[in-house]
Structure formats: structure tokens, C-alpha cells
Protein backbone atom coordinates (compact mmCIF):
# COMPACT_ATOMS: atom_id res chain seq x y z
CA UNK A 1 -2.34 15.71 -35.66
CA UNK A 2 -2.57 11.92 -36.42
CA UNK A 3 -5.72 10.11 -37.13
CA UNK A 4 -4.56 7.91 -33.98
CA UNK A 5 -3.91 10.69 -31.98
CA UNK A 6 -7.72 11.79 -32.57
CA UNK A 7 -9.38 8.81 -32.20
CA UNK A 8 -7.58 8.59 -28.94
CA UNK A 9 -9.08 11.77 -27.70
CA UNK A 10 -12.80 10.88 -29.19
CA UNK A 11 -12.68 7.46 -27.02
CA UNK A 12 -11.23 9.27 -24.00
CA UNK A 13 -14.30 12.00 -24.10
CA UNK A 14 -16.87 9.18 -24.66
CA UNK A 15 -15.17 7.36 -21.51
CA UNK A 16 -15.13 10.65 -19.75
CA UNK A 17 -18.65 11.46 -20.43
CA UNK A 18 -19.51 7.69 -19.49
CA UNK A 19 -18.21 8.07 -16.13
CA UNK A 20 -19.59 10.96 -15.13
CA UNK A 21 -17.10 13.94 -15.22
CA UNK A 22 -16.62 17.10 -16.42
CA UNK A 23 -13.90 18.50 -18.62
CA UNK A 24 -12.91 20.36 -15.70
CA UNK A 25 -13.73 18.15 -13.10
CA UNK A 26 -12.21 15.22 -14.40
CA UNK A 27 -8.72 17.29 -15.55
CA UNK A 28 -8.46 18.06 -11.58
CA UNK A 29 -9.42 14.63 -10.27
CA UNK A 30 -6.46 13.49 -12.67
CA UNK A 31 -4.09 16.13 -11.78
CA UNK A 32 -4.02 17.33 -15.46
CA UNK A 33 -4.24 21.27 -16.59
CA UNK A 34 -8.04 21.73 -18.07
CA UNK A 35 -6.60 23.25 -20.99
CA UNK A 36 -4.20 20.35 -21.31
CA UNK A 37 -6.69 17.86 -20.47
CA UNK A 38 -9.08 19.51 -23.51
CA UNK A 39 -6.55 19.88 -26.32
CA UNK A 40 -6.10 15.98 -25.13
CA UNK A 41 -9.97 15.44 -26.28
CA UNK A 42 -9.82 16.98 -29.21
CA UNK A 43 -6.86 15.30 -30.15
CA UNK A 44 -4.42 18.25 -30.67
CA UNK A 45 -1.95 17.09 -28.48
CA UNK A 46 0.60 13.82 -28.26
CA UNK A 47 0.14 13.12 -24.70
CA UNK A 48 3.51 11.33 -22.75
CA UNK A 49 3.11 7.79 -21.22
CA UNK A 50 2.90 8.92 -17.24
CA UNK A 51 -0.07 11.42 -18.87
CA UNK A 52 -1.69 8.36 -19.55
CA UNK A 53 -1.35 6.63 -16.51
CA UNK A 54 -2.76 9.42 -14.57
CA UNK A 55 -5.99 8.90 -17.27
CA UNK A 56 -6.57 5.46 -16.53
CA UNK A 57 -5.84 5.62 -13.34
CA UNK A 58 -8.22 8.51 -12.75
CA UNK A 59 -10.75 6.92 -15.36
CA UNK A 60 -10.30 3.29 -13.28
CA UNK A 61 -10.28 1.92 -16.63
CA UNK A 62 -7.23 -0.29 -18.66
CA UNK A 63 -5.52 1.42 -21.32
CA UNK A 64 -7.51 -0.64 -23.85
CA UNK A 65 -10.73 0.96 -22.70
CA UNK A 66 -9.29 4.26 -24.15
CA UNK A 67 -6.06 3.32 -27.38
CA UNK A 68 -7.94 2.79 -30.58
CA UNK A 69 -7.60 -0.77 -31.89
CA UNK A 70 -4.09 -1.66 -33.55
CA UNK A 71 -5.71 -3.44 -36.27
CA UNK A 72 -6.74 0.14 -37.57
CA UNK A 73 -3.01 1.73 -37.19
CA UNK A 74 -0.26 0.39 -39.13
CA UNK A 75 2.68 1.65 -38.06
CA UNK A 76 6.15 1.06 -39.68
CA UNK A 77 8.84 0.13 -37.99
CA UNK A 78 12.74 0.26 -39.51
């Protein structure tokens, strides 16, 4: 997987962890499956935009509190 797509699960276990939860705990609270939820962490997974949502919405957080920075990810566009 991307470099992006694993600093976005490292920042979303520290904010996790910060708040409190659980793998597990939080994965239900967000309505997320905990294997999901932990491929997610360890940044195996491409997660979809609701996915998100339910994340910062669960997490009570913005989604800048949890994207890496866009100054470190260039991305092309055609």
C-alpha cells in the first residue's frame, strides 16, 4: 500500500489510542468490522469516503485530525 495510505492508519491509531478505545471497541462504536477496522490501522487497506465519515464521526474529530498533511503527498493530476 501507499505511503499515504499508511500514514493515514498510524495517525488514526494514535487518535484512537488518544481517545480512549480499543481496536475492538472503537470498530463497534463506529459500526466498522474489527478486522476491517485493523487492516485500516495498519494501513493495508484504501478505505471509501462514507468509511471515513463513520471515523470521524465516531472519533468526534475533523478529518484533518486524522489525513496526513498534503504538503507531504504530491499527487499528479492529468
Amino acid at each position: 500500500m501507499s505511503d499515504l495510505v499508511i500514514e493515514f492508519g498510524e495517525m488514526l491509531r494514535a487518535k484512537r489510542k488518544s481517545a480512549g478505545y480499543s481496536q475492538e471497541d472503537f470498530a463497534t462504536l463506529a459500526g466498522i468490522e474489527r478486522g476491517n477496522y485493523g487492516k485500516m490501522e495498519r494501513g493495508l487497506v484504501n478505505i471509501r469516503l462514507e468509511t471515513l465519515y463513520k471515523i470521524a464521526t465516531a472519533l468526534d474529530c475533523e478529518f484533518e485530525e486524522i489525513m496526513p498533511s498534503r504538503a507531504h503527498y504530491k499527487v499528479k493530476i492529468d
